[in-house]
Protein backbone atom coordinates (compact mmCIF):
# COMPACT_ATOMS: atom_id res chain seq x y z
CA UNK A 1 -84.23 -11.52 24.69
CA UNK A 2 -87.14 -8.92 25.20
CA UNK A 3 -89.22 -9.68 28.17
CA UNK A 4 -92.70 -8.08 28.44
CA UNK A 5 -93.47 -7.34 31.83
CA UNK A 6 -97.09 -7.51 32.35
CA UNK A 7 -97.55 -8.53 28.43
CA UNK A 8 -100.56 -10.81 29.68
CA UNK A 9 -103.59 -8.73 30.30
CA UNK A 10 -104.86 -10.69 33.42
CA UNK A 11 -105.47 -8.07 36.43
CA UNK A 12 -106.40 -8.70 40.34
CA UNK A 13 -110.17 -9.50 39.73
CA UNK A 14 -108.27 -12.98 38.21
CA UNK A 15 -106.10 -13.48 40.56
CA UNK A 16 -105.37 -17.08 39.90
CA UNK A 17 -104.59 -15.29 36.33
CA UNK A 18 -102.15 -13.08 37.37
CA UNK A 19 -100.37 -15.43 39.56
CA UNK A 20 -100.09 -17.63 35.80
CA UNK A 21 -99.15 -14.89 34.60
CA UNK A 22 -96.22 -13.96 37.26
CA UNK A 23 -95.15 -17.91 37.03
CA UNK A 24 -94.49 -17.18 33.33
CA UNK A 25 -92.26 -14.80 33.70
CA UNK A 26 -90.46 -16.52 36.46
CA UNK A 27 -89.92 -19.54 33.42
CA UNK A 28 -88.83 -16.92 31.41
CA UNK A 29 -86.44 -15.64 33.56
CA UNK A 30 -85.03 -19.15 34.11
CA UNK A 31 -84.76 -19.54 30.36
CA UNK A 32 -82.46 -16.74 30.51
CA UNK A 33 -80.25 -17.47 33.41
CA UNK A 34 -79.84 -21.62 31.44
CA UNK A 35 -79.24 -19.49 27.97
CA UNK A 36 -76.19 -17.76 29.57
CA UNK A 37 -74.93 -20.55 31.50
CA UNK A 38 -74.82 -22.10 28.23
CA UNK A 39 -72.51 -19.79 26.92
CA UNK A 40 -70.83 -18.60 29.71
CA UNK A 41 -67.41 -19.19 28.42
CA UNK A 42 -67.72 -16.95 25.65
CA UNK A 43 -68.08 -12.32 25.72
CA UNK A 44 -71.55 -11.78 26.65
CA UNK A 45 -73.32 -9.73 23.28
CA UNK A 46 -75.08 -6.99 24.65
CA UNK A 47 -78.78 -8.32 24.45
CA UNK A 48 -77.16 -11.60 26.14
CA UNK A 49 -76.01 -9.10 29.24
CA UNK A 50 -78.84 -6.74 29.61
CA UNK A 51 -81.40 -9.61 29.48
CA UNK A 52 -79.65 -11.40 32.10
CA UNK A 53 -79.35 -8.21 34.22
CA UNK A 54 -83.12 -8.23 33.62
CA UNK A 55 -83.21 -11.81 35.19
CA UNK A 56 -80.87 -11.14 37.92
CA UNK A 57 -83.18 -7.99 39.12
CA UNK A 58 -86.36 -10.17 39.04
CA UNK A 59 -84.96 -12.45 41.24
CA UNK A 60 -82.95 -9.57 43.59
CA UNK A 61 -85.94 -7.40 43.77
CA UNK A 62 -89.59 -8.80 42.24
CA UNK A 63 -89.43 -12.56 43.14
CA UNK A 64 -88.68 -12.15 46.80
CA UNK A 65 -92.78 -9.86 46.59
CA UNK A 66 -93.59 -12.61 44.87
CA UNK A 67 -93.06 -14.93 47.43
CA UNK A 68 -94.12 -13.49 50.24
CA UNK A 69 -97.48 -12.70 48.46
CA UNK A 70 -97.84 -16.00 48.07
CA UNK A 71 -97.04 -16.76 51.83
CA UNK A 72 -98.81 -14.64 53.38
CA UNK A 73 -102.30 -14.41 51.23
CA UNK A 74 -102.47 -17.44 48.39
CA UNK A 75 -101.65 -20.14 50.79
CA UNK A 76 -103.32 -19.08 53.71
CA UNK A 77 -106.80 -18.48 51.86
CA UNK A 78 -106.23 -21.69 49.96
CA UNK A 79 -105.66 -23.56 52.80
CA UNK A 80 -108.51 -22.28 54.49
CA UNK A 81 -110.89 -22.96 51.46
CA UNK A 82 -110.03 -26.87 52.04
CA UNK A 83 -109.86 -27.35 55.67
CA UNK A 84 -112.24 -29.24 56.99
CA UNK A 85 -115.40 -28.07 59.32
């Protein structure tokens, strides 16, 4: 399975966009890890093992960023736009 990094064209003046956009490929990456659980039990073909390697370095290197961007800017400026006074 092919996975287009960026594919979506949303950039940081949308960034409610690109965070969609990120969340996507988190699902993505998901579908991959539940499509070789699903066969696990059987040779990995080679698209089935370099897609998951593809997963398993999201998740070891990007989604960790991911995260912490979220921490440390979306939540605090979201939280500020609804508190009170």
């Amino acid at each position: 399975m092919p996975v287009h990094i960026g594919a979506k064209a949303n950039n940081f003046s949308d960034p409610t966009g690109l965070l969609s956009d990120c969340h996507r490929r988190i699902e993505t990456f998901l579908g991959v890890l539940e499509a070789t659980a699903a066969v696990i039990d059987r040779p990995a073909s080679d698209e089935t093992g370099r897609a998951l390697e593809s997963a398993l370095r999201y998740f070891g290197q990007a989604a960790p960023t991911h995260t912490a961007d979220e921490d440390s800017v979306m939540f605090p400026l979201s939280s500020a736009a609804v508190a009170p006074g």
